[in-house]
PDB file of N, CA and C in Angstrom:
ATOM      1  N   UNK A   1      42.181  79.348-132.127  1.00  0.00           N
ATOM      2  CA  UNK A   1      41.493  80.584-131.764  1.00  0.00           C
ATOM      3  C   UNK A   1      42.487  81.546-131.107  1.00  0.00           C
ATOM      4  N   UNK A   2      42.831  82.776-131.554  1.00  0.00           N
ATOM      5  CA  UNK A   2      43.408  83.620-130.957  1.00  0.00           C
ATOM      6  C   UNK A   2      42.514  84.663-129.969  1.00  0.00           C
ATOM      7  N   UNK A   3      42.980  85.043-128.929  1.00  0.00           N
ATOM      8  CA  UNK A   3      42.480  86.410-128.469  1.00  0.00           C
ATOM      9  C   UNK A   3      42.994  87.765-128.886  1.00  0.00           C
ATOM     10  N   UNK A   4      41.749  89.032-128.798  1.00  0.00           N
ATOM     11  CA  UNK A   4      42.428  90.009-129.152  1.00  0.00           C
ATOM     12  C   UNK A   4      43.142  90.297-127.503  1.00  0.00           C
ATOM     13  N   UNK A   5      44.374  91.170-127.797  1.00  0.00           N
ATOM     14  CA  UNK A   5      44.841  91.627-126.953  1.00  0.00           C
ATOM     15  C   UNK A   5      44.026  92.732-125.932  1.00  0.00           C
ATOM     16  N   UNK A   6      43.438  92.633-126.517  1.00  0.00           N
ATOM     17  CA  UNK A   6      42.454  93.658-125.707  1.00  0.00           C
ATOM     18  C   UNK A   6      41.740  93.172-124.728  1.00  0.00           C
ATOM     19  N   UNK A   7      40.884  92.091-125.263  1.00  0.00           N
ATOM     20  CA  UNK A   7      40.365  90.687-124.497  1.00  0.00           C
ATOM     21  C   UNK A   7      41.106  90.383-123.511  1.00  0.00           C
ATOM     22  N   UNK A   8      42.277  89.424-123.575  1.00  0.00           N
ATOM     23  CA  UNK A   8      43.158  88.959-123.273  1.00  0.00           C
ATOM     24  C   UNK A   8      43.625  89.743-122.049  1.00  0.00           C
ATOM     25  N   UNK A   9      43.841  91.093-122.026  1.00  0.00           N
ATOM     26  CA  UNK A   9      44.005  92.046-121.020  1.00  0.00           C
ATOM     27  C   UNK A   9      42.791  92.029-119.669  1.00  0.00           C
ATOM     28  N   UNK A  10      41.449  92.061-120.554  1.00  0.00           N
ATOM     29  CA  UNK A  10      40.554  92.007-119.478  1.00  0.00           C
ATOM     30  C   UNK A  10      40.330  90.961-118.948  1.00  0.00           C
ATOM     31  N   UNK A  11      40.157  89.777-119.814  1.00  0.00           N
ATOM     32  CA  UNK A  11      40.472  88.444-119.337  1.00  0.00           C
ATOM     33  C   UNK A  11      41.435  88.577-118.144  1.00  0.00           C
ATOM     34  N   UNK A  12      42.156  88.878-118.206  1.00  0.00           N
ATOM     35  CA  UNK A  12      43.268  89.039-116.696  1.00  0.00           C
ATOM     36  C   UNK A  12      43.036  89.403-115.805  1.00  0.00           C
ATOM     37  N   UNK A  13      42.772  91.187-116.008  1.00  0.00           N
ATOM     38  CA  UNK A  13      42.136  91.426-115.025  1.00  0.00           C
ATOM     39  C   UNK A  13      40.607  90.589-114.163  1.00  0.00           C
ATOM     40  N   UNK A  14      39.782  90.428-115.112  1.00  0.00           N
ATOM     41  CA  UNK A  14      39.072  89.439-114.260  1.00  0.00           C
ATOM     42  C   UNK A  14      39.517  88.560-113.216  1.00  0.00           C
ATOM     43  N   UNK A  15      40.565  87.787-113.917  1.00  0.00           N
ATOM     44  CA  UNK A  15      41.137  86.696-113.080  1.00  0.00           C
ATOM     45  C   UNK A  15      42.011  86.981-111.924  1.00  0.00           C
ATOM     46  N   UNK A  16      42.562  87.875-111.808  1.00  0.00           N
ATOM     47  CA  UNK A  16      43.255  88.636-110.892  1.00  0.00           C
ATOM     48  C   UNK A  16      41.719  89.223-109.780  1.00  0.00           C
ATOM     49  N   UNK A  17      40.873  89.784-110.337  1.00  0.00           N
ATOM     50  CA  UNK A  17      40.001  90.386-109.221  1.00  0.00           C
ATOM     51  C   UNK A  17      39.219  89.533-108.474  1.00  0.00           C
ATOM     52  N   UNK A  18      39.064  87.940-109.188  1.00  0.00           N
ATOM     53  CA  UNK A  18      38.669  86.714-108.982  1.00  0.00           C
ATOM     54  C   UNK A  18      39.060  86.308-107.571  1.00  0.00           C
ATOM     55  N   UNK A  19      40.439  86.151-107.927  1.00  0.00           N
ATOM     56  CA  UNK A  19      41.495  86.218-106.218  1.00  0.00           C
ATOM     57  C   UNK A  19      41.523  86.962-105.477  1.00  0.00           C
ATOM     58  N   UNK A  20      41.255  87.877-105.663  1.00  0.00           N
ATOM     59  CA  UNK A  20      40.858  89.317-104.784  1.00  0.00           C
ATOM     60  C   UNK A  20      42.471  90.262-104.586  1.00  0.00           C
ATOM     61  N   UNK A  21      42.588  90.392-106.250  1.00  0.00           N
ATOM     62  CA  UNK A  21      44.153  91.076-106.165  1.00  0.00           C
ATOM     63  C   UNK A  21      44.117  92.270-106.112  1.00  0.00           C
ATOM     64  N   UNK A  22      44.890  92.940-105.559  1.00  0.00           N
ATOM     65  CA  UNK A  22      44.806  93.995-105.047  1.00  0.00           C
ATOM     66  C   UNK A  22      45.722  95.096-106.072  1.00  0.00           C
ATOM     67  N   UNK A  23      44.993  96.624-106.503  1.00  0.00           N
ATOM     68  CA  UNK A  23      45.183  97.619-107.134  1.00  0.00           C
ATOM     69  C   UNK A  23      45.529  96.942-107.989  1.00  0.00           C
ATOM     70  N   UNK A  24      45.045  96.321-108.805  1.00  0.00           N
ATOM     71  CA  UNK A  24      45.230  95.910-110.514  1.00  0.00           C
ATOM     72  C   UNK A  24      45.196  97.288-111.063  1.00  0.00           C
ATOM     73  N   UNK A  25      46.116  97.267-112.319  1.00  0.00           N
ATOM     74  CA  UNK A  25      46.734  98.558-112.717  1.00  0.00           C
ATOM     75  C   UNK A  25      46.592  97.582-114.449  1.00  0.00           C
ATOM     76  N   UNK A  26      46.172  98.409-115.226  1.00  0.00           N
ATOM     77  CA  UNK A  26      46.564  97.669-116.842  1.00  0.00           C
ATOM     78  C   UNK A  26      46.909  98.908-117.501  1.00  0.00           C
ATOM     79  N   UNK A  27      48.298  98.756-117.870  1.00  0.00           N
ATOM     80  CA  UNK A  27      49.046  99.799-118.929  1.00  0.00           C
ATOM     81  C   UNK A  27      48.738  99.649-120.004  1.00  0.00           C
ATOM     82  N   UNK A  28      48.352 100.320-121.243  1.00  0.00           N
ATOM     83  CA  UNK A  28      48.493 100.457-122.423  1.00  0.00           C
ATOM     84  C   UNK A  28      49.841 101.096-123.026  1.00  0.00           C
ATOM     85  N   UNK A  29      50.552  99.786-123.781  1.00  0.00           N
ATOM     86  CA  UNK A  29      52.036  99.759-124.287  1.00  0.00           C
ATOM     87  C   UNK A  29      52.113 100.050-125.707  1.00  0.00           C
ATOM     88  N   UNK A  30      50.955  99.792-126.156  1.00  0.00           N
ATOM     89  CA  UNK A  30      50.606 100.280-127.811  1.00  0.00           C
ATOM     90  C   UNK A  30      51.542 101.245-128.126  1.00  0.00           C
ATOM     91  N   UNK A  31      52.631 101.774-128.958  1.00  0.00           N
ATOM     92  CA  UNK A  31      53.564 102.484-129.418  1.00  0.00           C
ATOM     93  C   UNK A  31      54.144 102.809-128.928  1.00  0.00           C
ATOM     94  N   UNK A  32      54.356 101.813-127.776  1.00  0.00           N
ATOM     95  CA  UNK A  32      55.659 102.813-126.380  1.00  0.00           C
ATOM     96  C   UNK A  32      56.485 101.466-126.310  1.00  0.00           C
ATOM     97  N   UNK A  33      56.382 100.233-126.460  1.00  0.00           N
ATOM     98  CA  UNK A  33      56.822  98.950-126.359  1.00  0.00           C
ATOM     99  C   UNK A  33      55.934  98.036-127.234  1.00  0.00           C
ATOM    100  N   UNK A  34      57.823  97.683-128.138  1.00  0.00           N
ATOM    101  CA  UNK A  34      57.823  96.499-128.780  1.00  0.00           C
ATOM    102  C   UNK A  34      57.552  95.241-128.907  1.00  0.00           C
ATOM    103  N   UNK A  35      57.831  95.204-127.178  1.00  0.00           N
ATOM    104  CA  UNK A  35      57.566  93.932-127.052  1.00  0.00           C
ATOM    105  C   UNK A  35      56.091  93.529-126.403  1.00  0.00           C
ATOM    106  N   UNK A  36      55.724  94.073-125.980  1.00  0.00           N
ATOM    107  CA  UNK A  36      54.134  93.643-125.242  1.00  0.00           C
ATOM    108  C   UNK A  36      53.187  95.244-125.952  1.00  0.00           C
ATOM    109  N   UNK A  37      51.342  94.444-125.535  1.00  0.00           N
ATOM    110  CA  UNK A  37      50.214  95.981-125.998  1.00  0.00           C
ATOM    111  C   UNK A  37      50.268  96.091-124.519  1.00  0.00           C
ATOM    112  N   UNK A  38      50.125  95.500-123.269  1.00  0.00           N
ATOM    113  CA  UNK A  38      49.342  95.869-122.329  1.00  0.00           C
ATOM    114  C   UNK A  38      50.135  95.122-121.241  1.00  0.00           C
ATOM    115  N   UNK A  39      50.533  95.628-120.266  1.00  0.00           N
ATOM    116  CA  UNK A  39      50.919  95.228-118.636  1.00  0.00           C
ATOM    117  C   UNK A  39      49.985  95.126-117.887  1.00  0.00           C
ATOM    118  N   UNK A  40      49.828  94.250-117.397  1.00  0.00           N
ATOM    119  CA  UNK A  40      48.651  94.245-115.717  1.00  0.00           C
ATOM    120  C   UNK A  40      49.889  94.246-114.506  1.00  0.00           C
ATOM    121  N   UNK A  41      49.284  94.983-113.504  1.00  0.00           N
ATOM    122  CA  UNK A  41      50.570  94.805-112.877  1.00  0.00           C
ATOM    123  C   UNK A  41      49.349  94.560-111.660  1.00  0.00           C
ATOM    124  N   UNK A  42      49.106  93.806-110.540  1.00  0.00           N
ATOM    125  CA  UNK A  42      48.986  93.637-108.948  1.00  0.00           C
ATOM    126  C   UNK A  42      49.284  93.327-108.337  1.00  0.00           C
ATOM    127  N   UNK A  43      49.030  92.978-107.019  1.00  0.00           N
ATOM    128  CA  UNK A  43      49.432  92.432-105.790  1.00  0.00           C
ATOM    129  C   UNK A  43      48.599  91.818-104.624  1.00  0.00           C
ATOM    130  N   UNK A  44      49.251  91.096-104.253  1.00  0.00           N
ATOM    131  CA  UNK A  44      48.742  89.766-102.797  1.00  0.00           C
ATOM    132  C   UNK A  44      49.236  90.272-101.885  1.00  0.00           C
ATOM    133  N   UNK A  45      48.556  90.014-100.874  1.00  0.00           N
ATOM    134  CA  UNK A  45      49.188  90.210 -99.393  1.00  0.00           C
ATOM    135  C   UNK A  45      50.496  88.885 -98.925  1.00  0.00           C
ATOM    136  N   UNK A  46      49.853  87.998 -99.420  1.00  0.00           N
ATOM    137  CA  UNK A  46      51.062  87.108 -98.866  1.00  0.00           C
ATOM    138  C   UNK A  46      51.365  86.110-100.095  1.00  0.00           C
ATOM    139  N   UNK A  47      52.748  85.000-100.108  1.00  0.00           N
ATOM    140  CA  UNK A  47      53.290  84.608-101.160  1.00  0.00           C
ATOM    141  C   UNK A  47      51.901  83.714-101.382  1.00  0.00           C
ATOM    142  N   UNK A  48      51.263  82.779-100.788  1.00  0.00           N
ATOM    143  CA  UNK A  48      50.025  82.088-101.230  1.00  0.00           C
ATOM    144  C   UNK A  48      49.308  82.608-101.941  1.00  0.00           C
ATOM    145  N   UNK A  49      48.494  84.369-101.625  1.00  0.00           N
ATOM    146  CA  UNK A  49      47.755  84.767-102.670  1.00  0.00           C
ATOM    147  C   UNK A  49      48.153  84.993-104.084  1.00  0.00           C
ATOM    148  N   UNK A  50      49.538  85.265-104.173  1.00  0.00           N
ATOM    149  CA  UNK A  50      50.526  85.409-105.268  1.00  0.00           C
ATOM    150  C   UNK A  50      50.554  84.851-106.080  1.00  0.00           C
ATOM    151  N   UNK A  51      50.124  83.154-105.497  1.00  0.00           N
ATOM    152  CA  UNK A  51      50.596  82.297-106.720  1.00  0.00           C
ATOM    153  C   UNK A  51      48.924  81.702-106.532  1.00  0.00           C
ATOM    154  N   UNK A  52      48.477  82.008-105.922  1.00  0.00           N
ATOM    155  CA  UNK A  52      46.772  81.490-105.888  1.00  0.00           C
ATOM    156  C   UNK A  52      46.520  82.634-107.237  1.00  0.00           C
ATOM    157  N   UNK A  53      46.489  83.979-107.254  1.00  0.00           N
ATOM    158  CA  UNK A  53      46.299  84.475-108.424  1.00  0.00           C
ATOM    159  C   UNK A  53      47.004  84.261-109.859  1.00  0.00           C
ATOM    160  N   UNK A  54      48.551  83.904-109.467  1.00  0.00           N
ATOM    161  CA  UNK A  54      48.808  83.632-110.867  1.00  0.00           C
ATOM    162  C   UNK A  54      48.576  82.300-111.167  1.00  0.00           C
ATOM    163  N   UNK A  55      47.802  81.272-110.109  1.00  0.00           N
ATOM    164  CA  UNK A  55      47.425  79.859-111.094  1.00  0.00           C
ATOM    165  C   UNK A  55      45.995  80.970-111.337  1.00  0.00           C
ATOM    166  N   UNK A  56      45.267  81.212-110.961  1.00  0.00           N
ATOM    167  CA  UNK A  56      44.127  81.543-111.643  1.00  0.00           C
ATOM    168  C   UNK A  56      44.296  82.271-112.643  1.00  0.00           C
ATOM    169  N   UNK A  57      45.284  83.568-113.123  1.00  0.00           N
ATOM    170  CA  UNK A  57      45.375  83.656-114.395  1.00  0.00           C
ATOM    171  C   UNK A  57      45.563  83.143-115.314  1.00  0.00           C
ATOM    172  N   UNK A  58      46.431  82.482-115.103  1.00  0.00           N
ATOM    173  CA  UNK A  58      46.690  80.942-115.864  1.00  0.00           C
ATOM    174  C   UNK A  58      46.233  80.255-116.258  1.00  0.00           C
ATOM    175  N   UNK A  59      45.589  79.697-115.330  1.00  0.00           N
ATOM    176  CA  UNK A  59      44.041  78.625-116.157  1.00  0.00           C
ATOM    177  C   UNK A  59      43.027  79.606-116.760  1.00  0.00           C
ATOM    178  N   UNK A  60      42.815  80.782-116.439  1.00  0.00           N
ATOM    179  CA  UNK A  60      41.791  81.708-117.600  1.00  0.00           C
ATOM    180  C   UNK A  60      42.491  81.944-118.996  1.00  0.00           C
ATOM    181  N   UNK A  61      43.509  82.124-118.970  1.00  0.00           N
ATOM    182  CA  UNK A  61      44.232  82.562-119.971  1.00  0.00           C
ATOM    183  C   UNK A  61      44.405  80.917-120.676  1.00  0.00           C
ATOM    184  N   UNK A  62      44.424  80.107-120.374  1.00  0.00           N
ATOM    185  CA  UNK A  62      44.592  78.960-121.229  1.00  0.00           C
ATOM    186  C   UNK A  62      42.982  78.097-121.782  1.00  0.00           C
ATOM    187  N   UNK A  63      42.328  78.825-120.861  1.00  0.00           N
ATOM    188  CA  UNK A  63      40.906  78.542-121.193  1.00  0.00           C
ATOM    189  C   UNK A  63      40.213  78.968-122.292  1.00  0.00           C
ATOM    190  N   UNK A  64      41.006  80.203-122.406  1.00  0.00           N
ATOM    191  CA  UNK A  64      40.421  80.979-123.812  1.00  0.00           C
ATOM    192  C   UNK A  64      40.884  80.923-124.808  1.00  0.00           C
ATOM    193  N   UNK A  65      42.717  80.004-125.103  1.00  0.00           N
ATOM    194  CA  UNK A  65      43.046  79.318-125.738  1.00  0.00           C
ATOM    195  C   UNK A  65      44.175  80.279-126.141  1.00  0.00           C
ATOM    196  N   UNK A  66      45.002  81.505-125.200  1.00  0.00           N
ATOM    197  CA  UNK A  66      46.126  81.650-125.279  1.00  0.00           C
ATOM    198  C   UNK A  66      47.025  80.826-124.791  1.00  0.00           C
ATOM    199  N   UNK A  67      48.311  80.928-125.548  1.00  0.00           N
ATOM    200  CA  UNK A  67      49.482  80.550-124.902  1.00  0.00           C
ATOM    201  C   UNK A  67      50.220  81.296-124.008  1.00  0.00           C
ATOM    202  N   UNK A  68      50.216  80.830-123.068  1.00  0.00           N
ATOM    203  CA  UNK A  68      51.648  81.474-121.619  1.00  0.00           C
ATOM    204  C   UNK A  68      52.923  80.688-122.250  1.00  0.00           C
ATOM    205  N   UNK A  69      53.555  81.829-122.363  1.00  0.00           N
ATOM    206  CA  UNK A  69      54.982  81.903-123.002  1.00  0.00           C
ATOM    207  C   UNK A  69      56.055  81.534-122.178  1.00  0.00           C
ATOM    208  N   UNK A  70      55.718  82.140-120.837  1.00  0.00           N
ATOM    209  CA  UNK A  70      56.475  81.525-119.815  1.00  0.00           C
ATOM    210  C   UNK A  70      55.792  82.256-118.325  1.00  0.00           C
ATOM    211  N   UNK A  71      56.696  81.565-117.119  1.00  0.00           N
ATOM    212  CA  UNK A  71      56.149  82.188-115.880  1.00  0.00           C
ATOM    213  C   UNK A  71      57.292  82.134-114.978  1.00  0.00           C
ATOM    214  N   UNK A  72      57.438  83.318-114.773  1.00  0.00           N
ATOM    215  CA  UNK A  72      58.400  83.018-113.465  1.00  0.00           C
ATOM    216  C   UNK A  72      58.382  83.668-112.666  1.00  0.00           C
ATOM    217  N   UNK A  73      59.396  83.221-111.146  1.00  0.00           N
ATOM    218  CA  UNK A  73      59.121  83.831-109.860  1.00  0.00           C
ATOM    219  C   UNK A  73      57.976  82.931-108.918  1.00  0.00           C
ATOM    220  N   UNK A  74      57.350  82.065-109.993  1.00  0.00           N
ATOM    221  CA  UNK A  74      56.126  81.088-109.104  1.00  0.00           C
ATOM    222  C   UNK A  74      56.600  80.547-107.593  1.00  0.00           C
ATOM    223  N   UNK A  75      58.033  79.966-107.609  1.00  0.00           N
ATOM    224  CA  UNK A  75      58.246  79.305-106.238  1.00  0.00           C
ATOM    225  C   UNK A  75      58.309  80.346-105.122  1.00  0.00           C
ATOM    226  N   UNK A  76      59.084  82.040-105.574  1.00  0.00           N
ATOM    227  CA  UNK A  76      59.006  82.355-104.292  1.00  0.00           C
ATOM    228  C   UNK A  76      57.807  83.185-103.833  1.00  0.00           C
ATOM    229  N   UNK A  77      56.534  82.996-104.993  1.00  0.00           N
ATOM    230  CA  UNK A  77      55.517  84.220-104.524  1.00  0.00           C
ATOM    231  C   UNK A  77      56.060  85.669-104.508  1.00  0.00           C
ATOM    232  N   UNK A  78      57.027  85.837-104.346  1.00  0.00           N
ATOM    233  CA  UNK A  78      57.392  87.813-104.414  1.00  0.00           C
ATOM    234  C   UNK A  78      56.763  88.294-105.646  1.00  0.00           C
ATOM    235  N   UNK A  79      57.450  88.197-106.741  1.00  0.00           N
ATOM    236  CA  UNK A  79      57.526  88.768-107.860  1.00  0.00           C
ATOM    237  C   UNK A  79      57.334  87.650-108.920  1.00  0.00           C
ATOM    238  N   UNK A  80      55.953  87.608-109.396  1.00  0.00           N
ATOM    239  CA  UNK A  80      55.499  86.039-110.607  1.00  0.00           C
ATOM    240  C   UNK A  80      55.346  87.697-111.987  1.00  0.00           C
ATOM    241  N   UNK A  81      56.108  87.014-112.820  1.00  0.00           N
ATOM    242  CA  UNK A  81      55.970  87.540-114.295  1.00  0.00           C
ATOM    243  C   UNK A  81      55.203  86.930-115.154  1.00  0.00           C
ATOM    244  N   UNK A  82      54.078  86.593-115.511  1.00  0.00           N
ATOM    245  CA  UNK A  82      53.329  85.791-116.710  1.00  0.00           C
ATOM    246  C   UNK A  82      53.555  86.210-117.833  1.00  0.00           C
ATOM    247  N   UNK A  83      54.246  85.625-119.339  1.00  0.00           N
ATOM    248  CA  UNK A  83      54.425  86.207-120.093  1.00  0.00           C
ATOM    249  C   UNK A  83      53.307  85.987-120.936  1.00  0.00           C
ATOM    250  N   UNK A  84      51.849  86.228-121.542  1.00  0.00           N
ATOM    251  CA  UNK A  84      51.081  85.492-122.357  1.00  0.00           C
ATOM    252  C   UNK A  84      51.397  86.706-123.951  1.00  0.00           C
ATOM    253  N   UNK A  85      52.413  86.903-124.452  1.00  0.00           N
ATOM    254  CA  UNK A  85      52.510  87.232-125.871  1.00  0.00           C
ATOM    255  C   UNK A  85      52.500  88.892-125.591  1.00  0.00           C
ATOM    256  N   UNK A  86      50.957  89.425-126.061  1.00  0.00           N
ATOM    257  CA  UNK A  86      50.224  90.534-126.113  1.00  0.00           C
ATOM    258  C   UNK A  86      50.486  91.299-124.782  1.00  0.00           C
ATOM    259  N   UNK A  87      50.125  90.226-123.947  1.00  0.00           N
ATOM    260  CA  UNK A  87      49.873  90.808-122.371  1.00  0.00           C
ATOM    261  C   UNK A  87      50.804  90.195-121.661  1.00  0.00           C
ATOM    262  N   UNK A  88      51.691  91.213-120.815  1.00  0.00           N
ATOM    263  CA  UNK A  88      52.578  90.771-119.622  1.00  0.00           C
ATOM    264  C   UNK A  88      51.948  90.883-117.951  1.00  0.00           C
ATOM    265  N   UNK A  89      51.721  90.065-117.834  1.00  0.00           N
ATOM    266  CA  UNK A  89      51.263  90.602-115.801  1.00  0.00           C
ATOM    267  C   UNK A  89      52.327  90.333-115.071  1.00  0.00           C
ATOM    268  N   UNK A  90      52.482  91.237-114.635  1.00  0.00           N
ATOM    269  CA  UNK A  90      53.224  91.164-113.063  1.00  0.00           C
ATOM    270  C   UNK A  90      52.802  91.068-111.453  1.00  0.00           C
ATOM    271  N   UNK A  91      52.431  89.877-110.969  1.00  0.00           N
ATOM    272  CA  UNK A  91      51.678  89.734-109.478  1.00  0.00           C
ATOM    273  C   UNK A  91      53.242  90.085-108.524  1.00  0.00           C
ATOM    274  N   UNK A  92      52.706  91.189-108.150  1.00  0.00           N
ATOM    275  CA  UNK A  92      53.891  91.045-106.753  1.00  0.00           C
ATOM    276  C   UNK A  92      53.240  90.654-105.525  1.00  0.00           C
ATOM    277  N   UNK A  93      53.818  90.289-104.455  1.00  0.00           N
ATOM    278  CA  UNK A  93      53.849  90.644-103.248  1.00  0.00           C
ATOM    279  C   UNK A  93      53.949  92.072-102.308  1.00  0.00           C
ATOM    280  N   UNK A  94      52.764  92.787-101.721  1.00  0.00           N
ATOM    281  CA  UNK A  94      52.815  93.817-101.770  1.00  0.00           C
ATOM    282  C   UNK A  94      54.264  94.594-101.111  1.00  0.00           C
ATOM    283  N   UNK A  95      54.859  94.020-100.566  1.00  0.00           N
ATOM    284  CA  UNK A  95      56.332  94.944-100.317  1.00  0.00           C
ATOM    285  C   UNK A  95      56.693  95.134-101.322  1.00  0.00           C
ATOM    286  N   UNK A  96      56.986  93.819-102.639  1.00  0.00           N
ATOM    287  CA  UNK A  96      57.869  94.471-103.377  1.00  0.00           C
ATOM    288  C   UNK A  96      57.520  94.756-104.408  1.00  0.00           C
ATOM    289  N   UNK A  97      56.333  95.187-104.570  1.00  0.00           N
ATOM    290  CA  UNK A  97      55.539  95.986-105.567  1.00  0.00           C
ATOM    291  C   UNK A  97      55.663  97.831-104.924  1.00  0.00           C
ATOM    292  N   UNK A  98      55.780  98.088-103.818  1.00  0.00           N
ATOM    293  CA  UNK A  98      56.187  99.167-103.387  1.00  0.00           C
ATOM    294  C   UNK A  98      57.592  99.330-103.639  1.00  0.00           C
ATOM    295  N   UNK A  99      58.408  98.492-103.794  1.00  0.00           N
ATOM    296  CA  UNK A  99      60.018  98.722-103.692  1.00  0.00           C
ATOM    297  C   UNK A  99      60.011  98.853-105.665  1.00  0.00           C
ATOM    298  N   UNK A 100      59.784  98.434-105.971  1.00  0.00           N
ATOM    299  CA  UNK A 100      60.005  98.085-107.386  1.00  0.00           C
ATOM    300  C   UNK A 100      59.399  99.404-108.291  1.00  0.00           C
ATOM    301  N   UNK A 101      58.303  99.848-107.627  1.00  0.00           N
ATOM    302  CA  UNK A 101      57.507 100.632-108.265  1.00  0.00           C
ATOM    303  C   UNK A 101      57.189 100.658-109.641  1.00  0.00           C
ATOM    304  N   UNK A 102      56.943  99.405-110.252  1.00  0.00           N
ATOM    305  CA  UNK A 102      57.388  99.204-111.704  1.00  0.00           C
ATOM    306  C   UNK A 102      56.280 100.365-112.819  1.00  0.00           C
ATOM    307  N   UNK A 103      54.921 100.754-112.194  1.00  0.00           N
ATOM    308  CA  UNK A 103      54.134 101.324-112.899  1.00  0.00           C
ATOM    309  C   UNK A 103      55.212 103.333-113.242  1.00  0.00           C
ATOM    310  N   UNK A 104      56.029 103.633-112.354  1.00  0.00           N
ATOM    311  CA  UNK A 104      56.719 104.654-112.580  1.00  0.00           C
ATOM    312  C   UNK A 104      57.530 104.485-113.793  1.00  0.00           C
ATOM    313  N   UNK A 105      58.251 103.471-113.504  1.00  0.00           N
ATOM    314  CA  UNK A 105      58.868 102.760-114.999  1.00  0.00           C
ATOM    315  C   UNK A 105      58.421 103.340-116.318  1.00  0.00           C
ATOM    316  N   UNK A 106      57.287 103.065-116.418  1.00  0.00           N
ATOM    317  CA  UNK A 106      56.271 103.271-117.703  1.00  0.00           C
ATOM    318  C   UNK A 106      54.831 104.324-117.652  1.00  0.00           C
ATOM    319  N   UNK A 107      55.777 105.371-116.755  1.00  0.00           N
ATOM    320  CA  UNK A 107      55.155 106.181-116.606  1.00  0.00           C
ATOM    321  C   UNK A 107      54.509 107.374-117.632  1.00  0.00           C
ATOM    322  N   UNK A 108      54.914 106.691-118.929  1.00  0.00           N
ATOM    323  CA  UNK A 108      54.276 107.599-120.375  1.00  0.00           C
ATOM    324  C   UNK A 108      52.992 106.809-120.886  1.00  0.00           C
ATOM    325  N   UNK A 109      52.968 105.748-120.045  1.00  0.00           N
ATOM    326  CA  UNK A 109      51.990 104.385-120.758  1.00  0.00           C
ATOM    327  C   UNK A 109      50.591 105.451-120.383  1.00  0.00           C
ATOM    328  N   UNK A 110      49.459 105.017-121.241  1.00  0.00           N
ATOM    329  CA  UNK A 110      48.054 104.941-120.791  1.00  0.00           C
ATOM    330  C   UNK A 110      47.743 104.081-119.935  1.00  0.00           C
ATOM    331  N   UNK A 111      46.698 104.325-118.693  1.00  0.00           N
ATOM    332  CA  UNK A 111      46.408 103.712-117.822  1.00  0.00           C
ATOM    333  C   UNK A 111      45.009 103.470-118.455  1.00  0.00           C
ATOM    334  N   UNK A 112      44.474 102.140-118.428  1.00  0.00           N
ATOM    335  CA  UNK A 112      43.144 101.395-119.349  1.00  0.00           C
ATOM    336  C   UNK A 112      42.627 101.742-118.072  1.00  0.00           C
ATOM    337  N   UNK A 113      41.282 102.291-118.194  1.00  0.00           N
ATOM    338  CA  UNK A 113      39.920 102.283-117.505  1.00  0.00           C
ATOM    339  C   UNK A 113      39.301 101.083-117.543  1.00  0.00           C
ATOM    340  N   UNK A 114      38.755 100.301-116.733  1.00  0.00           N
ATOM    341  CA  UNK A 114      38.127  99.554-116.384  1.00  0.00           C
ATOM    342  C   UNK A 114      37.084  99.675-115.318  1.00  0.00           C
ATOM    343  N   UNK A 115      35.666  98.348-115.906  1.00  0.00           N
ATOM    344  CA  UNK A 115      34.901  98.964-114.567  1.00  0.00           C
ATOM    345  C   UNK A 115      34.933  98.092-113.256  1.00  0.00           C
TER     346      UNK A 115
END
């Protein structure tokens, strides 16, 4: 069973708001990047919530029967990258989600509405 990427995106976000992550942001990458449709990007207050949200994305995302491609950054909580194919999330830690500012980055992307 595949997910659509579209799914797969909200699927995340769910799981992220689950943990109670903070300013979830989902980019639409559709014709702006090759390599991923959609970025989630949020943040934890501390390295525990960090990786408390990215195991919970994790197990949603494998529940629905995507593959996570890879994950990293898990040990130090700052900065966890989930790669699941379609969809990239980025959980920071809120300092260095301010230092990084990664949503400026991709500042041509569509920002997905969600409710």
């Amino acid at each position: 069973m595949t997910v659509e990427a579209n799914e797969l995106m909200q699927l995340v976000v769910a799981a992220a708001e689950e943990k109670k992550a903070h300013g979830i942001v989902a980019l639409n990458l559709q014709g702006i990047s090759l390599v991923t449709d959609y970025f989630v990007i949020c943040h934890g207050n501390s390295d525990t919530q960090v990786q408390a949200i990215t195991t919970e994305i994790r197990k949603q995302a494998e529940m629905s029967g995507a593959r996570i491609k890879g994950i990293e950054g898990m040990d130090s909580g700052r900065w966890v990258l989930i790669d699941i194919g379609d969809v990239v999330v980025h959980v920071f830690h809120r300092d260095e989600r301010e230092y990084y500012n990664i949503e400026r980055l991709w500042s041509d992307a569509k920002v997905v509405e969600f409710a």
